[in-house]
Protein backbone atom coordinates (compact mmCIF):
# COMPACT_ATOMS: atom_id res chain seq x y z
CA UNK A 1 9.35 -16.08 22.54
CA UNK A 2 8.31 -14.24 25.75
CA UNK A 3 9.34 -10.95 24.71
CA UNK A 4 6.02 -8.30 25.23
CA UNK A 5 5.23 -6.64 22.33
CA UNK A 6 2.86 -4.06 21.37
CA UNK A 7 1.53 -3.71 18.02
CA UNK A 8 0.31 -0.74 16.24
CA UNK A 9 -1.68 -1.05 12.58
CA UNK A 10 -4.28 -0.35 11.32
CA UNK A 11 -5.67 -1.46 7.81
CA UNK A 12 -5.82 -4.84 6.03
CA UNK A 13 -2.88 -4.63 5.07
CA UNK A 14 -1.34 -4.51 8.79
CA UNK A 15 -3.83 -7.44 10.04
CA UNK A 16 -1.65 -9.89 8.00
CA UNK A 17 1.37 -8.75 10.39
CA UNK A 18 -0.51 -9.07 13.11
CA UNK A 19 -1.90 -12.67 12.30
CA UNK A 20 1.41 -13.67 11.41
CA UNK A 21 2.65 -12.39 15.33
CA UNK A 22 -0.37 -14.74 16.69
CA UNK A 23 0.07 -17.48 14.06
CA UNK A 24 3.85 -17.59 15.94
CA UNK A 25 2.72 -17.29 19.63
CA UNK A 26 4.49 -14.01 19.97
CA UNK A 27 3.23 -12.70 23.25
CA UNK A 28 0.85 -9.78 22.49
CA UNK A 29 0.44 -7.41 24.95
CA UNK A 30 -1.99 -4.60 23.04
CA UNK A 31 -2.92 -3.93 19.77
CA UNK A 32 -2.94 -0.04 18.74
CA UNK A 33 -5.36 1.00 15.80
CA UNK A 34 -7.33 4.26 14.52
CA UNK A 35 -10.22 4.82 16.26
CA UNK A 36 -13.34 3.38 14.54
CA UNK A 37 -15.10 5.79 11.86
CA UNK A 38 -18.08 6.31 10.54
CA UNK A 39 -18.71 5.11 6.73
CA UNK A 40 -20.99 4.29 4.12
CA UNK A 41 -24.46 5.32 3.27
CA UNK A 42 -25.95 4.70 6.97
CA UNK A 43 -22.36 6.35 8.87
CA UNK A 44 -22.25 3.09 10.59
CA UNK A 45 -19.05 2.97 13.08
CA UNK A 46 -16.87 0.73 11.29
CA UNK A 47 -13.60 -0.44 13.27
CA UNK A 48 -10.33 -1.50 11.40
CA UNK A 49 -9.17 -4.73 10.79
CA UNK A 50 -6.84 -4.51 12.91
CA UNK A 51 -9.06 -3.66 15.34
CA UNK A 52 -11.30 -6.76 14.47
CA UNK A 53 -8.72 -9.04 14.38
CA UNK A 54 -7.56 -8.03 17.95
CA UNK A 55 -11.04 -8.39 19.43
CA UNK A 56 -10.64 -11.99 17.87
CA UNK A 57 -8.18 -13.01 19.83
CA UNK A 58 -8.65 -11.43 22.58
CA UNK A 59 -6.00 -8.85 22.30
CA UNK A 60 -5.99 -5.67 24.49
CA UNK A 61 -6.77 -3.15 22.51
CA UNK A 62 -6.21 0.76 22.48
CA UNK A 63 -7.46 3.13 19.61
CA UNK A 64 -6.49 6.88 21.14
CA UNK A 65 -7.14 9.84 18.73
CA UNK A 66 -3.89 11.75 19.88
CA UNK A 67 -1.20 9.64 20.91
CA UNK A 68 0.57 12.81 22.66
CA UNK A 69 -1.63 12.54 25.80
CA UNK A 70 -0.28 11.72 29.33
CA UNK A 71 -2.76 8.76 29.76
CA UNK A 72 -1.61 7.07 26.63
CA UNK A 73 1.92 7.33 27.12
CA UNK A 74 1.09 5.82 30.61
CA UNK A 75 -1.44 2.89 28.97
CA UNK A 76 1.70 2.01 26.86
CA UNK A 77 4.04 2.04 30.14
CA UNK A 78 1.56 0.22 31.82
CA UNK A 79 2.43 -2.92 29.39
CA UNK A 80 5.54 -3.02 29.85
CA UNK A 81 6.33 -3.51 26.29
CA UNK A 82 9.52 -4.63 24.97
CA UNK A 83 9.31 -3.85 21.49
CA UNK A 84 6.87 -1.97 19.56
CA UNK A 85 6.27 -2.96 16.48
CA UNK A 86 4.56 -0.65 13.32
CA UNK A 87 2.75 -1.37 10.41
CA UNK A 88 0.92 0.95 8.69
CA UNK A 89 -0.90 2.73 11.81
CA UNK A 90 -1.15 5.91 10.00
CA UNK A 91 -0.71 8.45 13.17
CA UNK A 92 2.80 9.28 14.16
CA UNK A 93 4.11 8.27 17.27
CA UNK A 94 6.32 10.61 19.14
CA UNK A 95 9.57 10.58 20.61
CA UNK A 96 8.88 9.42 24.42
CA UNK A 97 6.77 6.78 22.91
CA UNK A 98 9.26 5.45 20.38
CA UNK A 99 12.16 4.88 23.15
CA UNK A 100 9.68 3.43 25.96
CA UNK A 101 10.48 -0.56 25.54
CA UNK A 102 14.20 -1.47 25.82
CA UNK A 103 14.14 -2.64 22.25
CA UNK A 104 12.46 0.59 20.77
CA UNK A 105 9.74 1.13 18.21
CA UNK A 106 10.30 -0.79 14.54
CA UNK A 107 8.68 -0.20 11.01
CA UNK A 108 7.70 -2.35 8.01
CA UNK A 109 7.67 -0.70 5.19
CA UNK A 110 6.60 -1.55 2.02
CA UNK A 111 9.67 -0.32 -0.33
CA UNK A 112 13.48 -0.51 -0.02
CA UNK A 113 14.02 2.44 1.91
CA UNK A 114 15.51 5.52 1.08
CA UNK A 115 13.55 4.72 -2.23
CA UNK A 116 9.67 5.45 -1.82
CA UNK A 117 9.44 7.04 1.76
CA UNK A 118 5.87 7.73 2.17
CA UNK A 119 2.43 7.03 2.43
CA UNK A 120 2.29 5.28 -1.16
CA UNK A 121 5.31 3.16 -1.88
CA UNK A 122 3.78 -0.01 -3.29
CA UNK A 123 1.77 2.59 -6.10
CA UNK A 124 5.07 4.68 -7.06
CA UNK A 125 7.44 1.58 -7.49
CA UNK A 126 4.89 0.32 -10.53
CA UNK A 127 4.30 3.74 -11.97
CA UNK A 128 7.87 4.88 -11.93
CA UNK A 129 8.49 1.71 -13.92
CA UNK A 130 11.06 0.13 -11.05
CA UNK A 131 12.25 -3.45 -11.62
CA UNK A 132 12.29 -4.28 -7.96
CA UNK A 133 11.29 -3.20 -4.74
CA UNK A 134 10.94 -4.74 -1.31
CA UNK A 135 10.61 -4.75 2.19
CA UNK A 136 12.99 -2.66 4.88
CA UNK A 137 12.33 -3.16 9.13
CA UNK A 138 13.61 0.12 10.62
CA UNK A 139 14.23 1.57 13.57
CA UNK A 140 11.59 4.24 14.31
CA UNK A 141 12.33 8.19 14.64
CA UNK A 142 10.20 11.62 14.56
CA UNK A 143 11.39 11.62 11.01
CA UNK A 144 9.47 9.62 8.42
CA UNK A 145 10.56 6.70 7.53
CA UNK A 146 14.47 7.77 8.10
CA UNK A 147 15.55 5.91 10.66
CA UNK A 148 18.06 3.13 10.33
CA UNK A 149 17.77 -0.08 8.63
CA UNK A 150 17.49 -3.54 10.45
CA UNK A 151 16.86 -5.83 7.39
CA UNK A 152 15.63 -5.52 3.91
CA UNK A 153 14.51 -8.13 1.39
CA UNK A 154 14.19 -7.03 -2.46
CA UNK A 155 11.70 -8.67 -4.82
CA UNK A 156 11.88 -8.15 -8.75
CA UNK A 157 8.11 -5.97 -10.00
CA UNK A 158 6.97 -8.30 -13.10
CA UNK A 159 5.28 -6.73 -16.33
CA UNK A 160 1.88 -8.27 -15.25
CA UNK A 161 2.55 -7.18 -11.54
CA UNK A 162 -0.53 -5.06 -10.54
CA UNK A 163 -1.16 -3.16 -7.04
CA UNK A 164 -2.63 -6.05 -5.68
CA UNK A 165 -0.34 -9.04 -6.53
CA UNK A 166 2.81 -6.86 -5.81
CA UNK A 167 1.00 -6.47 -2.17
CA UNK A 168 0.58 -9.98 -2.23
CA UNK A 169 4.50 -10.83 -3.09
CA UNK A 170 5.73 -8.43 -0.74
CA UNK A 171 3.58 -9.24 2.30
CA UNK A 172 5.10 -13.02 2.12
CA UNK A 173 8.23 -11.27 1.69
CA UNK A 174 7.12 -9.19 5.13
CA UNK A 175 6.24 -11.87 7.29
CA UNK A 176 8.83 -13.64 7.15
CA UNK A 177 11.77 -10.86 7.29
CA UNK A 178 9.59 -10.16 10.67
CA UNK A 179 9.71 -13.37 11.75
CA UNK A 180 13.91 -13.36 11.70
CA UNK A 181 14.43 -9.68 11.95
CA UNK A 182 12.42 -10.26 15.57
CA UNK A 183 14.98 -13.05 16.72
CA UNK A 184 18.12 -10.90 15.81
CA UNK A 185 16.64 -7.88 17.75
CA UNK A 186 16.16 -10.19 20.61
CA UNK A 187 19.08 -11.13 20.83
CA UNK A 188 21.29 -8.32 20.04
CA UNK A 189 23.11 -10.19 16.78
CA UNK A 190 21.81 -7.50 14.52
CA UNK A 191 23.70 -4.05 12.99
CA UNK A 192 21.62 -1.23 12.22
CA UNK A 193 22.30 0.51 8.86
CA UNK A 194 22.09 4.01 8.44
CA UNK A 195 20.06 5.64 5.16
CA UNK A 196 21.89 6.85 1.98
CA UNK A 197 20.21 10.65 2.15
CA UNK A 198 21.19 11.18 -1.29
CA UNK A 199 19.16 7.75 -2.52
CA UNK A 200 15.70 9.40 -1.06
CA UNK A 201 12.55 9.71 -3.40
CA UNK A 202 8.93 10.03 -2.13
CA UNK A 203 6.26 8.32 -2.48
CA UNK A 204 3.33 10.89 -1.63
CA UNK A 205 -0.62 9.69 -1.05
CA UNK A 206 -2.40 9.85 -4.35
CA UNK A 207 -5.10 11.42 -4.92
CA UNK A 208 -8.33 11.08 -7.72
CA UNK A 209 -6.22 13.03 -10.27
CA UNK A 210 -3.20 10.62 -9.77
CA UNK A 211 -4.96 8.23 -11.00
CA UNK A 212 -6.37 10.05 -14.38
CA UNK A 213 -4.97 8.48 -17.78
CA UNK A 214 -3.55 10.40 -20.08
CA UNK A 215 -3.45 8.33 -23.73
CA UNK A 216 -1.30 11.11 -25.00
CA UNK A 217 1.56 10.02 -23.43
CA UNK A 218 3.63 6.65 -24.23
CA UNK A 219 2.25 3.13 -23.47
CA UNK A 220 4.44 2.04 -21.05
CA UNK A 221 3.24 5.22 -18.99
CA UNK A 222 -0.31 4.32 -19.48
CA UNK A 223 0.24 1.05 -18.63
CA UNK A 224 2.22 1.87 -15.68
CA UNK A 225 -0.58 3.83 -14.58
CA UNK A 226 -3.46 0.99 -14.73
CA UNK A 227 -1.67 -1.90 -12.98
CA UNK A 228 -0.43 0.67 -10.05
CA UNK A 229 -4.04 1.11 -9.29
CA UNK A 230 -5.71 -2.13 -9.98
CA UNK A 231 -7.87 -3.52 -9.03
CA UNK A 232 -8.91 -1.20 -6.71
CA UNK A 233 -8.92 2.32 -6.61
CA UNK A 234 -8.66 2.16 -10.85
CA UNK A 235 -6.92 4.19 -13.23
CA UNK A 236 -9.90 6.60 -14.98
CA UNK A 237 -10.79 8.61 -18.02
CA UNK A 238 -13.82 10.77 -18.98
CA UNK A 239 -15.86 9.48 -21.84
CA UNK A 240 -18.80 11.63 -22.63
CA UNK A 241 -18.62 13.01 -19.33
CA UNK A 242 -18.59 8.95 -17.28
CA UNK A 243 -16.01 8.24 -15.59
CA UNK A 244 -14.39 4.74 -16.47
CA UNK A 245 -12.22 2.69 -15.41
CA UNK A 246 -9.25 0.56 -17.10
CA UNK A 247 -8.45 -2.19 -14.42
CA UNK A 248 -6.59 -4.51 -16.69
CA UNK A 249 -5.30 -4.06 -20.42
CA UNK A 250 -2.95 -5.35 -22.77
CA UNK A 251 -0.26 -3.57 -24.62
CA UNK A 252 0.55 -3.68 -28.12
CA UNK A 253 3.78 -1.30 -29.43
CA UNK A 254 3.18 0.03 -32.47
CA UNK A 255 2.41 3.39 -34.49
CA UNK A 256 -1.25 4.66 -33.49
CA UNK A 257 -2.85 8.09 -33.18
CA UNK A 258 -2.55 9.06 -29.56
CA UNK A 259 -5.89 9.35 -27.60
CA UNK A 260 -8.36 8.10 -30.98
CA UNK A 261 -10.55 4.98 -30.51
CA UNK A 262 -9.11 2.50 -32.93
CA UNK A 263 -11.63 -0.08 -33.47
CA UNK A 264 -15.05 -1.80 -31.99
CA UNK A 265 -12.85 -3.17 -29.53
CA UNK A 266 -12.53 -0.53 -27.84
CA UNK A 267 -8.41 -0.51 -28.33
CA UNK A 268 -7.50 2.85 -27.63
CA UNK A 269 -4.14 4.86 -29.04
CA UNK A 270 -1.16 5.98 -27.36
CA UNK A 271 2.62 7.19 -28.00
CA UNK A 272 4.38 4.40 -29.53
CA UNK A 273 1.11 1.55 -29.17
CA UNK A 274 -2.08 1.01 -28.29
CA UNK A 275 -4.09 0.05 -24.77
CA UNK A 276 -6.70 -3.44 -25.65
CA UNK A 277 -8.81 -3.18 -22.61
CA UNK A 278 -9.45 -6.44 -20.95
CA UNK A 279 -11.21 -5.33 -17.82
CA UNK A 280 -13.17 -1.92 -17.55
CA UNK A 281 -15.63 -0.27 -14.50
CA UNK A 282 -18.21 2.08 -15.62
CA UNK A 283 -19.27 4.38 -13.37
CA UNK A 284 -21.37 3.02 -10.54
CA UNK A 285 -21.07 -0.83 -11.94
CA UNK A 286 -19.04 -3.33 -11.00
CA UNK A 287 -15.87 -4.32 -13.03
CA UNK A 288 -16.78 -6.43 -16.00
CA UNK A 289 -15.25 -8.19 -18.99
CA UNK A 290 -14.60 -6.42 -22.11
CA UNK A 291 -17.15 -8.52 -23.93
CA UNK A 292 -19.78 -7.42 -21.45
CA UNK A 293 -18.94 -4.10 -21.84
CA UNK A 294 -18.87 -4.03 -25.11
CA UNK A 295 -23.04 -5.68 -25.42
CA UNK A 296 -23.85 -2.41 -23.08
CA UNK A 297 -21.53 0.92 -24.55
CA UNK A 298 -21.85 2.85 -27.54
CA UNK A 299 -19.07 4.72 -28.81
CA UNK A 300 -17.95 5.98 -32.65
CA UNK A 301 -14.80 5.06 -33.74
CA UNK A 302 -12.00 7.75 -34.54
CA UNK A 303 -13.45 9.74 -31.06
CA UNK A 304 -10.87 11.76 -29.72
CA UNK A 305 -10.41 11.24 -25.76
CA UNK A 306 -8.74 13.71 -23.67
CA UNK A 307 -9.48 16.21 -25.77
């Protein structure tokens, strides 16, 4: 394909697009990414991955703090892009950039749009207890994630499905809907779709307290609430003023006192069951097995969390 195509990403997440456009020979003109930032205990400049994986392959690429300036709007012209091509960049790209290429500027995103329009989607579909989300290529405008639909592909959320192997499932489900939804642009044999306004929900950015469990409430929310954020950032609870984390659990329905500490397994009450731990992060330590948790953590039984 000898189409010129710009791409702008910027965490891990968007690197798999990007490999996917090299793995297929698509003819990369320059990458966009957030500039690099410092981070961790020495504020060492770290770049992206997208950044990284462009300097790779030796990818022109551009990493502008504010993408309203003349000079970047003239780096971009300078291209001569045909397409643009968004996933995940995380700055918002305005209007004279979006209609620069002849093809415009397209989106990925991680939902089934108008559901979960946001910076979260993947997190909301498992805590709102969806049976299926997806994957929708739109056409980019100034407003988020509105603009019209090129393709979507559904895939159906499992009860084990966690944050990360829903990511998995619907970046295979990505790549390829990229890889067709690309041709069809190219060659004009595609309809755009307009949005349902009356279908929207959000999917905002969580935050720390998002992510706080509440074992007064029923299992399936609790439950919900773990898997959306595992492995990584965890769902968390205070015990005895530590933070810990729940990364995987199983559920067991059934008639327990909300909130109590049930046993020496550490099998903790909620509305209509009870959460068995399988996985758990103490503060400052890596994730470990219950069993090893279990050698290393005190706790009397009948204790009351959230109180």
């Amino acid at each position: 394909m000898s189409k010129r195509v710009i791409f702008m990403g910027t965490p891990e997440i968007s690197a798999i697009y990007l490999q996917s456009l090299i793995d297929d020979k698509i003819n990369i003109v320059g990458v966009f990414s957030q500039p690099p930032r410092k981070k961790d205990r020495g504020m060492r400049l770290h770049i992206s991955p997208v950044h990284n994986l462009a300097l790779k392959n030796n990818i022109k690429i551009f990493f502008p703090v504010n993408l309203n300036l003349h000079k970047v709007l003239e780096d971009i012209r300078g291209l001569r892009a045909d397409i643009i091509i968004v996933m995940g960049y995380g700055i918002k790209l305005p209007q004279p950039i979006l209609t620069l290429p002849e093809f415009g500027s397209i989106n990925i995103h991680v939902s089934l749009l108008p559901r979960w329009r946001g910076a979260a989607p993947i997190e909301h579909s498992i805590l709102n207890g969806d049976k299926e989300t997806g994957v929708t290529i739109f056409k980019l405008e100034e407003k988020m994630d509105a603009g019209p639909i090129f393709a979507q592909d559904s895939i159906t959320i499992k009860k084990n499905d966690n944050k990360e192997s829903l990511t998995k499932k619907l970046n295979n489900a990505g790549v390829n809907l990229l890889r067709l939804t690309l041709k069809k642009i190219f060659l004009k044999e595609i309809t755009l779709k307009k949005q349902d306004e009356n279908e929207v929900t959000y999917a905002g950015k969580i935050i720390s307290d998002n992510r706080k469990l509440d074992f007064n409430t029923k299992i399936d929310e609790v439950d919900c609430k773990i898997r959306a954020f595992a492995p990584y950032p965890g769902a968390w609870f205070f015990y005895d003023n530590e933070r810990i984390k729940i990364l995987e659990a199983q559920v067991i329905p059934g008639d327990w006192q909300p909130a109590i500490i049930l046993n020496n397994k550490f099998h903790i009450g909620c509305k209509n069951g009870k959460i068995c731990p399988n996985i758990i992060q103490r503060e400052g330590k890596k994730p470990m097995q219950l069993s090893d948790f279990l050698r290393g953590f005190k706790f009397p039984i009948g204790f009351k969390l959230n109180a």
